[in-house]
PDB file of N, CA and C in Angstrom:
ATOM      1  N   UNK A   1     133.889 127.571  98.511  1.00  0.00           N
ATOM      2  CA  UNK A   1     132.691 126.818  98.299  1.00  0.00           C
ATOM      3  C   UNK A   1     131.655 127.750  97.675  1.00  0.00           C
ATOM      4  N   UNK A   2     130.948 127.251  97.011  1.00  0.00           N
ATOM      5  CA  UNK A   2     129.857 128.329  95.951  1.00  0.00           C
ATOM      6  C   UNK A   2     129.042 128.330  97.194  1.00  0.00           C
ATOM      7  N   UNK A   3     127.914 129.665  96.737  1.00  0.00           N
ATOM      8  CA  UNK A   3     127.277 130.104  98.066  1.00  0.00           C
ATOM      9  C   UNK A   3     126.057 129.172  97.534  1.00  0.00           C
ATOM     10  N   UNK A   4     125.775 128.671  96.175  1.00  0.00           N
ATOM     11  CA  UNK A   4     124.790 127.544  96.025  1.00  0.00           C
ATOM     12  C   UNK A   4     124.665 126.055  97.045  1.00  0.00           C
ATOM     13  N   UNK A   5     125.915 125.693  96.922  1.00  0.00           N
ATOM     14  CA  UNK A   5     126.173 124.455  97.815  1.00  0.00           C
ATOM     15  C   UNK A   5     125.837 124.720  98.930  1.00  0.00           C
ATOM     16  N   UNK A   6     126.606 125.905  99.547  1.00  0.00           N
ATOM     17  CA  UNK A   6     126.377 126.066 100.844  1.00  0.00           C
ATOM     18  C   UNK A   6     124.723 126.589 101.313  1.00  0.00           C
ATOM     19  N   UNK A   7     123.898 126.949 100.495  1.00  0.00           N
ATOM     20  CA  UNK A   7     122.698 127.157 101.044  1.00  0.00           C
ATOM     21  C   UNK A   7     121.967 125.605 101.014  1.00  0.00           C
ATOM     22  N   UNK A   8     122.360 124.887  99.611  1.00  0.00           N
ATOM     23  CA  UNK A   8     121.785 123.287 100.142  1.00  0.00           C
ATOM     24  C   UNK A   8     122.181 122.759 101.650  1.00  0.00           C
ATOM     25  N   UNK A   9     123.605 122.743 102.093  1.00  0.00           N
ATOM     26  CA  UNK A   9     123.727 122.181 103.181  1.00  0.00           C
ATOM     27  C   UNK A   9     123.428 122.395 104.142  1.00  0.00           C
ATOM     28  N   UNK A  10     122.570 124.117 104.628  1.00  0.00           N
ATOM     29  CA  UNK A  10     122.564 124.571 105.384  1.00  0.00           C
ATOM     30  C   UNK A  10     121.017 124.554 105.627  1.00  0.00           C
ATOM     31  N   UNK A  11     120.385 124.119 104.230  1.00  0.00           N
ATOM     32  CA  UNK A  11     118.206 123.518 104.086  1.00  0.00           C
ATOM     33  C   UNK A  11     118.626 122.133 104.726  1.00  0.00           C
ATOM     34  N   UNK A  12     119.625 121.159 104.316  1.00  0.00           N
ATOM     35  CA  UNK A  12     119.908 119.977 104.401  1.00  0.00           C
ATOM     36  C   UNK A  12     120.012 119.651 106.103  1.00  0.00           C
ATOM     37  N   UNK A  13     120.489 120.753 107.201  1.00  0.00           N
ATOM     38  CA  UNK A  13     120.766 120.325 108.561  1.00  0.00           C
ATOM     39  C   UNK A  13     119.868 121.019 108.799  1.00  0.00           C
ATOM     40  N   UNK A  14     118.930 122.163 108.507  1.00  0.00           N
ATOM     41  CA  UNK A  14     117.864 122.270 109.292  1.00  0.00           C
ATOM     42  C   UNK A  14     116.605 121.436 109.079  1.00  0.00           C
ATOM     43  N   UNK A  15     116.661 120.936 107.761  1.00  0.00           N
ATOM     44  CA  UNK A  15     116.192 119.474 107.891  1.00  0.00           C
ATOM     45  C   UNK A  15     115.924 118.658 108.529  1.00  0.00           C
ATOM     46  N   UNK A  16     116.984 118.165 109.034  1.00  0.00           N
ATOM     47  CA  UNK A  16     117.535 116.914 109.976  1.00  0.00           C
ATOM     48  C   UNK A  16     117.510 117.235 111.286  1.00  0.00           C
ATOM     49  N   UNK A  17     117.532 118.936 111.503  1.00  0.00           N
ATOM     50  CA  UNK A  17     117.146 119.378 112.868  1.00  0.00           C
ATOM     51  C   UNK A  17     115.595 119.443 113.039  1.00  0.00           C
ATOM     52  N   UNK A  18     114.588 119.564 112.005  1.00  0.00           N
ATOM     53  CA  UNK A  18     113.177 119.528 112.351  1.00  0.00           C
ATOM     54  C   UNK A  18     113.053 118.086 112.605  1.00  0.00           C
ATOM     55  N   UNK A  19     113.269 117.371 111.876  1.00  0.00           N
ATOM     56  CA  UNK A  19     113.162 115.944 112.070  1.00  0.00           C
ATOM     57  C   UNK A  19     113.329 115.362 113.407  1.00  0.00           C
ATOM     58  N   UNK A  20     114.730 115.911 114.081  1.00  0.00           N
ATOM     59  CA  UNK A  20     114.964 115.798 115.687  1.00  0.00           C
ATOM     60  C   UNK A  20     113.485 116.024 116.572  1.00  0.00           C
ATOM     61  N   UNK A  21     113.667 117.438 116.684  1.00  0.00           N
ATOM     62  CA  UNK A  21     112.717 117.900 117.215  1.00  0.00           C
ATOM     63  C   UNK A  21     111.448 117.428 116.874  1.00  0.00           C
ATOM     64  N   UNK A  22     110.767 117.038 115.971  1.00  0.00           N
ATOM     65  CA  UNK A  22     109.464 116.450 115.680  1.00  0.00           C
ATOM     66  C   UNK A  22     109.651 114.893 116.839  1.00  0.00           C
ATOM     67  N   UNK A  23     110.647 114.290 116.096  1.00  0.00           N
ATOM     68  CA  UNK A  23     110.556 113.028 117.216  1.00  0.00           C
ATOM     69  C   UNK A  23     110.304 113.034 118.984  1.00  0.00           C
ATOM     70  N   UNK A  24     111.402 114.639 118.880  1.00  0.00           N
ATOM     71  CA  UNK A  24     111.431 114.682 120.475  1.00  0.00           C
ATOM     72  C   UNK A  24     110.018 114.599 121.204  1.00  0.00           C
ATOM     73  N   UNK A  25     109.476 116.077 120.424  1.00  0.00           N
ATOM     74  CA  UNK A  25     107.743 116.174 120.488  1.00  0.00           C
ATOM     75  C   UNK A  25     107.049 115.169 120.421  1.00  0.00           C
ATOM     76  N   UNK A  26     106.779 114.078 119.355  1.00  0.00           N
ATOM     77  CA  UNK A  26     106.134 113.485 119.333  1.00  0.00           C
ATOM     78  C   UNK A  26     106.373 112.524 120.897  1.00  0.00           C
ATOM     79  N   UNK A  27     107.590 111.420 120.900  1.00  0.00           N
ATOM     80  CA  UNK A  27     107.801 111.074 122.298  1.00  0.00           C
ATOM     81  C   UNK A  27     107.310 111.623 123.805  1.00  0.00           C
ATOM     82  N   UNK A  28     107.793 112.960 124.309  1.00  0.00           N
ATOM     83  CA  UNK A  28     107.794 113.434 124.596  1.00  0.00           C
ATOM     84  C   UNK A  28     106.059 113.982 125.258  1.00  0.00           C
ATOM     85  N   UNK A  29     105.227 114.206 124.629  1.00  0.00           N
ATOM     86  CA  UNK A  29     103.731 114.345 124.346  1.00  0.00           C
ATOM     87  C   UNK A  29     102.914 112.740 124.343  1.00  0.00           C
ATOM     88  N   UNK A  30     103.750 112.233 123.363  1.00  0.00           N
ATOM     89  CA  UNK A  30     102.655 110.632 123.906  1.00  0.00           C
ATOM     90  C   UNK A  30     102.975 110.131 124.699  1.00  0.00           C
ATOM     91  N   UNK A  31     104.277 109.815 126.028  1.00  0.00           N
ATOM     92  CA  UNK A  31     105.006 109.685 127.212  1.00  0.00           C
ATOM     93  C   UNK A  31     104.030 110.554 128.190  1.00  0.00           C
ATOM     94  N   UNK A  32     103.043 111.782 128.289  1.00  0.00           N
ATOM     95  CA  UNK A  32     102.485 112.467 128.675  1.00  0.00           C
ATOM     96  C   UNK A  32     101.181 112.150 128.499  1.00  0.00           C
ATOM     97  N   UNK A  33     100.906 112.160 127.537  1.00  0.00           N
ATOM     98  CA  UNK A  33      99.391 111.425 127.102  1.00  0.00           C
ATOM     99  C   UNK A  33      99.027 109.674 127.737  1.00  0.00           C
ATOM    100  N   UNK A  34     100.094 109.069 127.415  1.00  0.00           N
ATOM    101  CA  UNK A  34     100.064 107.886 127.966  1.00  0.00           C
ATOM    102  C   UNK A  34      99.814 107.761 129.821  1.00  0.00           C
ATOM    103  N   UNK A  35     100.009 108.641 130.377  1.00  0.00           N
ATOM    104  CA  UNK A  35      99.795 108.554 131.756  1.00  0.00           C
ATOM    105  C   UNK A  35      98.658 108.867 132.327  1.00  0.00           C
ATOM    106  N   UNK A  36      97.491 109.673 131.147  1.00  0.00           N
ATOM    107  CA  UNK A  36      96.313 110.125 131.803  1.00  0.00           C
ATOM    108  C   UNK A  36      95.168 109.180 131.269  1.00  0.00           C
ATOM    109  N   UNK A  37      95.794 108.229 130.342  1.00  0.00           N
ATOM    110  CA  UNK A  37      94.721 106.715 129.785  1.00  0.00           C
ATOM    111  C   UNK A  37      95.419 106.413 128.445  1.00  0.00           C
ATOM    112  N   UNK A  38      94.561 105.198 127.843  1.00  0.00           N
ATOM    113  CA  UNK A  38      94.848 105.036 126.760  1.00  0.00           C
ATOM    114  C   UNK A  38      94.868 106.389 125.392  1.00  0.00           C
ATOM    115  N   UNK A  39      96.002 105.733 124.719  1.00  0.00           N
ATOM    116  CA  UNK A  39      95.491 106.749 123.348  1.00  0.00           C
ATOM    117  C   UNK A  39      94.918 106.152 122.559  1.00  0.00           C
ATOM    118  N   UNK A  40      93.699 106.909 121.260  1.00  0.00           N
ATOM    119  CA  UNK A  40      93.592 106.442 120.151  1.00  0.00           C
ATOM    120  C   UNK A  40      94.351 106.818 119.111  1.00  0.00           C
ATOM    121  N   UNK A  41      93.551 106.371 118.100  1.00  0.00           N
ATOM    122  CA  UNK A  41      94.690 106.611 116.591  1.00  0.00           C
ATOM    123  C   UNK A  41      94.235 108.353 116.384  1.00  0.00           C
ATOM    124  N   UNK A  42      93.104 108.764 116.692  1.00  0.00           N
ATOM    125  CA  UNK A  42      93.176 109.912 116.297  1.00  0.00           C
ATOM    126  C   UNK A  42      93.864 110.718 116.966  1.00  0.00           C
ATOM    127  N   UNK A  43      93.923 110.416 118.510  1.00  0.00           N
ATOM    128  CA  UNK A  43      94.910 111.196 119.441  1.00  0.00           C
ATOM    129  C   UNK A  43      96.122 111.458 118.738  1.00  0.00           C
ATOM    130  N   UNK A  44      96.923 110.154 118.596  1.00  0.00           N
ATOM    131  CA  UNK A  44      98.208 110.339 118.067  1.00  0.00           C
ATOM    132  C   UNK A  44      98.398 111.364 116.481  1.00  0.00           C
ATOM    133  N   UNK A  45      97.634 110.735 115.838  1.00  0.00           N
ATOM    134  CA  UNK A  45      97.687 111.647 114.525  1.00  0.00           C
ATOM    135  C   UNK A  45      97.694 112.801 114.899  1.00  0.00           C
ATOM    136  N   UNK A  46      96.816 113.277 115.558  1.00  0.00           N
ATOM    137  CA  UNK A  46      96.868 115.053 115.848  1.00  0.00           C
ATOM    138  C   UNK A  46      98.200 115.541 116.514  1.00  0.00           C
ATOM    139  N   UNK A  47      98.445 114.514 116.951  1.00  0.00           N
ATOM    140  CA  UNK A  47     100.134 114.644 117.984  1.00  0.00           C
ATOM    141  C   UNK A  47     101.303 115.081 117.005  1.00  0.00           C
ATOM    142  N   UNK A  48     100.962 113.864 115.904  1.00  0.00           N
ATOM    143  CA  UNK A  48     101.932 114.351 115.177  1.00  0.00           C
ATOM    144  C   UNK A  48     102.158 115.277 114.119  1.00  0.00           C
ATOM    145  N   UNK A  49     100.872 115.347 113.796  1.00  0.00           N
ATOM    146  CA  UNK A  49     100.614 116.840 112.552  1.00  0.00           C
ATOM    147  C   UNK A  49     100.990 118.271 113.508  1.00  0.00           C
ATOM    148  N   UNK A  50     100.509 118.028 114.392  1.00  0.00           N
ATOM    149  CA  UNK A  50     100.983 119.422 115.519  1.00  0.00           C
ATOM    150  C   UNK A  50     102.558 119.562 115.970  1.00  0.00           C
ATOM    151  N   UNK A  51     103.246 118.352 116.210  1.00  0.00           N
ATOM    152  CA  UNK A  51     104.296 118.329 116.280  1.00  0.00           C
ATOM    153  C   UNK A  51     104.819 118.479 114.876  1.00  0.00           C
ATOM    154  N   UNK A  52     104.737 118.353 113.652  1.00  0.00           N
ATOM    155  CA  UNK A  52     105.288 118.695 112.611  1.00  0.00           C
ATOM    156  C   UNK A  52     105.265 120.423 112.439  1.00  0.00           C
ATOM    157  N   UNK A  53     103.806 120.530 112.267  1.00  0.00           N
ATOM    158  CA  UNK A  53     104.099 121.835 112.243  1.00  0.00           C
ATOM    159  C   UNK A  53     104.740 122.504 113.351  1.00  0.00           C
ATOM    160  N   UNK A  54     105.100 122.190 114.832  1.00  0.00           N
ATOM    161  CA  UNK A  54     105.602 123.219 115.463  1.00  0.00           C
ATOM    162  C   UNK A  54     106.965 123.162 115.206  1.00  0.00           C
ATOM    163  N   UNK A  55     107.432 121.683 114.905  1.00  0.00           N
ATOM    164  CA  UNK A  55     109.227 121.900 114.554  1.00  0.00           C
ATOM    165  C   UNK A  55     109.290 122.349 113.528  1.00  0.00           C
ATOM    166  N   UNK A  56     108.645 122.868 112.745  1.00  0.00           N
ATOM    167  CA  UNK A  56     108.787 123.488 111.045  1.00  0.00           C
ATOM    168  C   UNK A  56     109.158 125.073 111.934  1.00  0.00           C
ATOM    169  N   UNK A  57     108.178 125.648 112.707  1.00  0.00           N
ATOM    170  CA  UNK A  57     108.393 126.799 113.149  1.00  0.00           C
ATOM    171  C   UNK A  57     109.642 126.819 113.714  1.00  0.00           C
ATOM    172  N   UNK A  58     109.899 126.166 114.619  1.00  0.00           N
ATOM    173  CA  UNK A  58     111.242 125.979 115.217  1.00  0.00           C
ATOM    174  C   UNK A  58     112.525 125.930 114.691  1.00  0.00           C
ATOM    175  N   UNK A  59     111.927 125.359 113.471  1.00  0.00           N
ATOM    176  CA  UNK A  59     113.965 124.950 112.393  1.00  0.00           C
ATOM    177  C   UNK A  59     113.606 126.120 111.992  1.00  0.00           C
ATOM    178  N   UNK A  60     112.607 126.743 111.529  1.00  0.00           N
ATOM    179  CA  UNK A  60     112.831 127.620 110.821  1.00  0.00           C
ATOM    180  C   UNK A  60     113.781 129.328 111.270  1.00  0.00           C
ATOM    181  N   UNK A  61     113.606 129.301 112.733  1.00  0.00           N
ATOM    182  CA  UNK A  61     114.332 130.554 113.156  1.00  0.00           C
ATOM    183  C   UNK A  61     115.607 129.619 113.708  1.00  0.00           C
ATOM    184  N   UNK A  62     116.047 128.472 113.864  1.00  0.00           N
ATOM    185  CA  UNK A  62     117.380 128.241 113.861  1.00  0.00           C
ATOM    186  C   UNK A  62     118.671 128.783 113.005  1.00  0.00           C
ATOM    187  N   UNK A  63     119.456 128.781 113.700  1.00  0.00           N
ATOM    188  CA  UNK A  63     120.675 129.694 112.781  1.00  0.00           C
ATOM    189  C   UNK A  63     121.458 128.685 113.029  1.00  0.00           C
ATOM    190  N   UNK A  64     121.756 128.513 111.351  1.00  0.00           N
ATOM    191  CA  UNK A  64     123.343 126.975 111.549  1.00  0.00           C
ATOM    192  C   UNK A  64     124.160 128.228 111.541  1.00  0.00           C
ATOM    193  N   UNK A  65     125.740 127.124 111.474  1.00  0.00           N
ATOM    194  CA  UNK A  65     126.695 128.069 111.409  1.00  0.00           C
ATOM    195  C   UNK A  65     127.108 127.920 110.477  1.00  0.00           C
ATOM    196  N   UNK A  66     127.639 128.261 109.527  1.00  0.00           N
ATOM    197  CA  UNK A  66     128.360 127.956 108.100  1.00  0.00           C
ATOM    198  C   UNK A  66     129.395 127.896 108.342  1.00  0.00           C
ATOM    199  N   UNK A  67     130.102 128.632 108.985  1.00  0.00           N
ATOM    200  CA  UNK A  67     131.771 127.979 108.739  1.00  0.00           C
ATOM    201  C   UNK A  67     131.787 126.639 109.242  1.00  0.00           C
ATOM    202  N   UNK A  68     130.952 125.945 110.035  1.00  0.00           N
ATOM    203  CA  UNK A  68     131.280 124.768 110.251  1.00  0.00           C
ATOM    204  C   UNK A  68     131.066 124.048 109.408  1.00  0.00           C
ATOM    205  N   UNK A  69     129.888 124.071 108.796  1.00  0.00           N
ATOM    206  CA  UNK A  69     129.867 123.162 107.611  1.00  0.00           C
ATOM    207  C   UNK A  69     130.271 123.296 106.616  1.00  0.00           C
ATOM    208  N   UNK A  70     131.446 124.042 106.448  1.00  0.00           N
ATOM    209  CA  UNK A  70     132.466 124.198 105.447  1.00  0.00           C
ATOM    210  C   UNK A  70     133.292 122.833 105.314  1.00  0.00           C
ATOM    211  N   UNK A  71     134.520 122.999 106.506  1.00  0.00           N
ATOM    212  CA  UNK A  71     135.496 122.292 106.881  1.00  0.00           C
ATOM    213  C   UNK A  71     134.776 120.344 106.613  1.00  0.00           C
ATOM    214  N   UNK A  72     133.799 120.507 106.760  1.00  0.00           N
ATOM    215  CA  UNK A  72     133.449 119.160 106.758  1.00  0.00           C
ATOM    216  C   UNK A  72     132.857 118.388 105.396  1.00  0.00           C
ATOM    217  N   UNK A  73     132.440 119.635 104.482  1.00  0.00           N
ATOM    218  CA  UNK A  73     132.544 119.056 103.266  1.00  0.00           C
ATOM    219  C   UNK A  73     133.416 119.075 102.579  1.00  0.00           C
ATOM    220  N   UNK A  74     134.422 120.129 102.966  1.00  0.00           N
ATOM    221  CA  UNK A  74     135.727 119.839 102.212  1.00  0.00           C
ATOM    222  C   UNK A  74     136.511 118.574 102.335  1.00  0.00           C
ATOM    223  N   UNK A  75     136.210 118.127 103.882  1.00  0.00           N
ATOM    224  CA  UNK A  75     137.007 116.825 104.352  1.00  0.00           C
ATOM    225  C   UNK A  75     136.365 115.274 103.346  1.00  0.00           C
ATOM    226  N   UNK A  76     134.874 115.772 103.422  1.00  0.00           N
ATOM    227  CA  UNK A  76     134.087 114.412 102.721  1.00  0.00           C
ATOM    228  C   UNK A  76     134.215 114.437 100.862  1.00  0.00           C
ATOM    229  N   UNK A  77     134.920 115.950 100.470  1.00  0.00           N
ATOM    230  CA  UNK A  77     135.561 115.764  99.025  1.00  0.00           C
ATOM    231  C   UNK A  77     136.722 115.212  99.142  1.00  0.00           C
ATOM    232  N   UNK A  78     137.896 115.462 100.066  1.00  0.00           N
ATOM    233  CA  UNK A  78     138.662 114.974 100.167  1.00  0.00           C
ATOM    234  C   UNK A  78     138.987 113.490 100.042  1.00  0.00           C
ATOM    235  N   UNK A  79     137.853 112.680 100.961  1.00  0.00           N
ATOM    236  CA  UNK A  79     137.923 111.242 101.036  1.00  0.00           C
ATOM    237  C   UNK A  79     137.009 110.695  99.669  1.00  0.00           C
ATOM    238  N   UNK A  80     136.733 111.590  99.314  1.00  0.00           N
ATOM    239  CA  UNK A  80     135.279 110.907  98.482  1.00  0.00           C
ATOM    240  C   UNK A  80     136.816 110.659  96.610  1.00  0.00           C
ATOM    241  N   UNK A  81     137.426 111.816  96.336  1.00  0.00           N
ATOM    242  CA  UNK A  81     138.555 112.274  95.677  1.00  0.00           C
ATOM    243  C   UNK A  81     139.626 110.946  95.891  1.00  0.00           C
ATOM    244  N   UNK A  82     140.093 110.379  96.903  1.00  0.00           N
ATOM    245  CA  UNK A  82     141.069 109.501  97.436  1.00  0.00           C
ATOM    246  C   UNK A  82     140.024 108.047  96.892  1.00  0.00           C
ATOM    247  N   UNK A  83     139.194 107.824  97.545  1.00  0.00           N
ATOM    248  CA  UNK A  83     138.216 107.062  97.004  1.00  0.00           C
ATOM    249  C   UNK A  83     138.433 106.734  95.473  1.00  0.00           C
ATOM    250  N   UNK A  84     138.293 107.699  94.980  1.00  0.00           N
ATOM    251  CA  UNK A  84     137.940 107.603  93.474  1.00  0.00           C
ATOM    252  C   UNK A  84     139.242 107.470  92.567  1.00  0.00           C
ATOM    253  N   UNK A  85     140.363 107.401  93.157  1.00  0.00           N
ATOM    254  CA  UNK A  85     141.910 106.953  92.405  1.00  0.00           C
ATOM    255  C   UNK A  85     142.126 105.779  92.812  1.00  0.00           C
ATOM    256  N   UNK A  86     142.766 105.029  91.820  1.00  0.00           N
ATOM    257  CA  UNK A  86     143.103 103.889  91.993  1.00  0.00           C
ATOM    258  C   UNK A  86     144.291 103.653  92.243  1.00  0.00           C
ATOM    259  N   UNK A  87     145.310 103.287  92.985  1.00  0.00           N
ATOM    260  CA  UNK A  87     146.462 102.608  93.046  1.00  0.00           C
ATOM    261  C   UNK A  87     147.066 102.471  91.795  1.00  0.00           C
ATOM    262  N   UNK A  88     148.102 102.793  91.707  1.00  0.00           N
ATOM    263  CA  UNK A  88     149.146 102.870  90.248  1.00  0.00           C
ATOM    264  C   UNK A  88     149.693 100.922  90.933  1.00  0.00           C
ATOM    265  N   UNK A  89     149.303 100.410  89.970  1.00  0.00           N
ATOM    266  CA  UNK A  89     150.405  98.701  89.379  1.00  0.00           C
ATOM    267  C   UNK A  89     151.731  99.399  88.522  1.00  0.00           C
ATOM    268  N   UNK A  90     152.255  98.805  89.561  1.00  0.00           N
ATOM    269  CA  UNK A  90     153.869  98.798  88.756  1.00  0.00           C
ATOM    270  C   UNK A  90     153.946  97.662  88.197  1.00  0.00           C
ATOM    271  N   UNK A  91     154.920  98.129  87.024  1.00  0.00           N
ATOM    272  CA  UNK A  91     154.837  96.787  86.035  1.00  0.00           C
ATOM    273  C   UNK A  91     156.590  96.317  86.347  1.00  0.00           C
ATOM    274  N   UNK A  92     156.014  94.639  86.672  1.00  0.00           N
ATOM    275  CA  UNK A  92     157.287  94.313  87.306  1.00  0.00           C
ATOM    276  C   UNK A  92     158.319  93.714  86.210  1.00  0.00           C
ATOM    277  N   UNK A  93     157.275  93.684  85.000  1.00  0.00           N
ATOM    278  CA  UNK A  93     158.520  93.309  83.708  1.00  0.00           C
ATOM    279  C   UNK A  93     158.794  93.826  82.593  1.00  0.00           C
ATOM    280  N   UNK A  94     158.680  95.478  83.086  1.00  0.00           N
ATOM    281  CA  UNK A  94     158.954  96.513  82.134  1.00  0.00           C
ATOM    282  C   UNK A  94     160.275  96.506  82.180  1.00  0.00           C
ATOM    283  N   UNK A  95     161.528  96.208  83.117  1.00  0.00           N
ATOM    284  CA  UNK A  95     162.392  96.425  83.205  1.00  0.00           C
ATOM    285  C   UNK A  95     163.760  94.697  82.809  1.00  0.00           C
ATOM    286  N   UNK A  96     162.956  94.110  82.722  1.00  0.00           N
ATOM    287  CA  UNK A  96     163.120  92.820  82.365  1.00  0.00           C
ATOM    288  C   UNK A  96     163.346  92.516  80.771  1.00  0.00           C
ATOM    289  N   UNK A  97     164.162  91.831  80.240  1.00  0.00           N
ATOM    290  CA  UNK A  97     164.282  91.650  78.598  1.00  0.00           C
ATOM    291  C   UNK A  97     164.507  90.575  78.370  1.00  0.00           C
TER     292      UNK A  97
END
Protein backbone atom coordinates (compact mmCIF):
# COMPACT_ATOMS: atom_id res chain seq x y z
CA UNK A 1 0.00 0.00 0.00
CA UNK A 2 1.60 3.54 -0.85
CA UNK A 3 2.49 5.33 2.36
CA UNK A 4 0.14 8.23 0.64
CA UNK A 5 -3.06 6.15 1.05
CA UNK A 6 -2.14 5.00 4.16
CA UNK A 7 -1.63 8.44 5.80
CA UNK A 8 -5.29 9.41 4.28
CA UNK A 9 -6.77 6.48 6.15
CA UNK A 10 -5.11 6.94 9.14
CA UNK A 11 -6.43 11.42 9.09
CA UNK A 12 -9.69 9.53 7.93
CA UNK A 13 -10.16 7.31 11.54
CA UNK A 14 -8.83 9.88 13.63
CA UNK A 15 -11.45 11.79 12.18
CA UNK A 16 -14.20 9.68 12.99
CA UNK A 17 -12.52 9.17 16.38
CA UNK A 18 -12.79 13.08 17.22
CA UNK A 19 -16.19 13.00 16.06
CA UNK A 20 -16.89 10.06 18.75
CA UNK A 21 -15.51 11.75 21.40
CA UNK A 22 -17.00 15.25 20.67
CA UNK A 23 -20.50 13.52 20.85
CA UNK A 24 -19.51 11.67 23.96
CA UNK A 25 -18.57 15.20 25.54
CA UNK A 26 -21.13 16.97 24.32
CA UNK A 27 -23.89 14.26 25.87
CA UNK A 28 -22.12 13.60 28.57
CA UNK A 29 -21.73 17.54 29.88
CA UNK A 30 -25.37 18.50 28.88
CA UNK A 31 -26.70 15.11 30.90
CA UNK A 32 -24.68 17.12 33.75
CA UNK A 33 -25.75 20.51 33.04
CA UNK A 34 -29.27 19.39 32.72
CA UNK A 35 -29.50 18.38 36.43
CA UNK A 36 -28.46 21.71 37.99
CA UNK A 37 -31.52 23.72 35.79
CA UNK A 38 -32.46 24.55 32.56
CA UNK A 39 -29.96 25.21 29.68
CA UNK A 40 -29.80 28.08 27.29
CA UNK A 41 -28.70 28.28 23.74
CA UNK A 42 -25.65 29.97 24.79
CA UNK A 43 -24.88 27.33 27.43
CA UNK A 44 -24.96 24.67 24.90
CA UNK A 45 -22.98 26.44 22.17
CA UNK A 46 -20.09 26.93 24.51
CA UNK A 47 -20.52 23.11 25.31
CA UNK A 48 -19.94 22.38 22.09
CA UNK A 49 -17.13 24.65 20.75
CA UNK A 50 -15.24 23.42 24.00
CA UNK A 51 -16.02 19.99 23.35
CA UNK A 52 -14.72 20.34 19.78
CA UNK A 53 -11.77 21.75 20.62
CA UNK A 54 -10.94 19.30 23.43
CA UNK A 55 -11.52 16.15 21.10
CA UNK A 56 -9.27 17.85 18.45
CA UNK A 57 -6.59 17.67 21.34
CA UNK A 58 -7.46 14.24 22.10
CA UNK A 59 -7.46 12.61 18.39
CA UNK A 60 -4.69 14.35 18.00
CA UNK A 61 -2.17 12.29 20.39
CA UNK A 62 -4.15 9.07 19.47
CA UNK A 63 -2.06 6.43 17.80
CA UNK A 64 -4.05 4.21 15.13
CA UNK A 65 -2.51 1.18 14.20
CA UNK A 66 -1.66 0.75 10.62
CA UNK A 67 -1.32 -2.67 10.12
CA UNK A 68 -4.82 -2.90 10.84
CA UNK A 69 -5.98 -0.75 8.47
CA UNK A 70 -4.15 -2.39 5.93
CA UNK A 71 -5.90 -5.82 5.78
CA UNK A 72 -9.17 -4.02 5.53
CA UNK A 73 -8.62 -1.98 2.60
CA UNK A 74 -7.20 -4.56 0.82
CA UNK A 75 -10.41 -6.65 1.60
CA UNK A 76 -12.77 -3.48 0.43
CA UNK A 77 -10.45 -3.52 -3.07
CA UNK A 78 -11.05 -6.86 -3.22
CA UNK A 79 -14.94 -6.66 -3.14
CA UNK A 80 -15.06 -3.32 -4.71
CA UNK A 81 -12.67 -5.35 -7.97
CA UNK A 82 -15.40 -8.46 -7.88
CA UNK A 83 -18.05 -5.76 -7.98
CA UNK A 84 -16.78 -4.26 -10.97
CA UNK A 85 -16.63 -7.65 -13.39
CA UNK A 86 -19.34 -8.78 -14.93
CA UNK A 87 -20.36 -12.36 -15.37
CA UNK A 88 -19.12 -13.90 -18.72
CA UNK A 89 -22.78 -15.00 -20.97
CA UNK A 90 -22.08 -18.03 -22.63
CA UNK A 91 -23.29 -18.10 -25.93
CA UNK A 92 -25.63 -20.97 -26.19
CA UNK A 93 -25.64 -20.94 -30.12
CA UNK A 94 -22.13 -20.64 -30.88
CA UNK A 95 -21.99 -24.23 -31.03
CA UNK A 96 -25.19 -24.81 -32.95
CA UNK A 97 -25.33 -24.67 -37.06
Amino acid sequence: MKKSKLKSLVKAERKTAQKDIKTGLVTAITEATASFGKSSKKLTKQIEQSAKQLSKLLAKDIKIDKEALKPANEEAKAAKILKATKPVKEDITAGVS
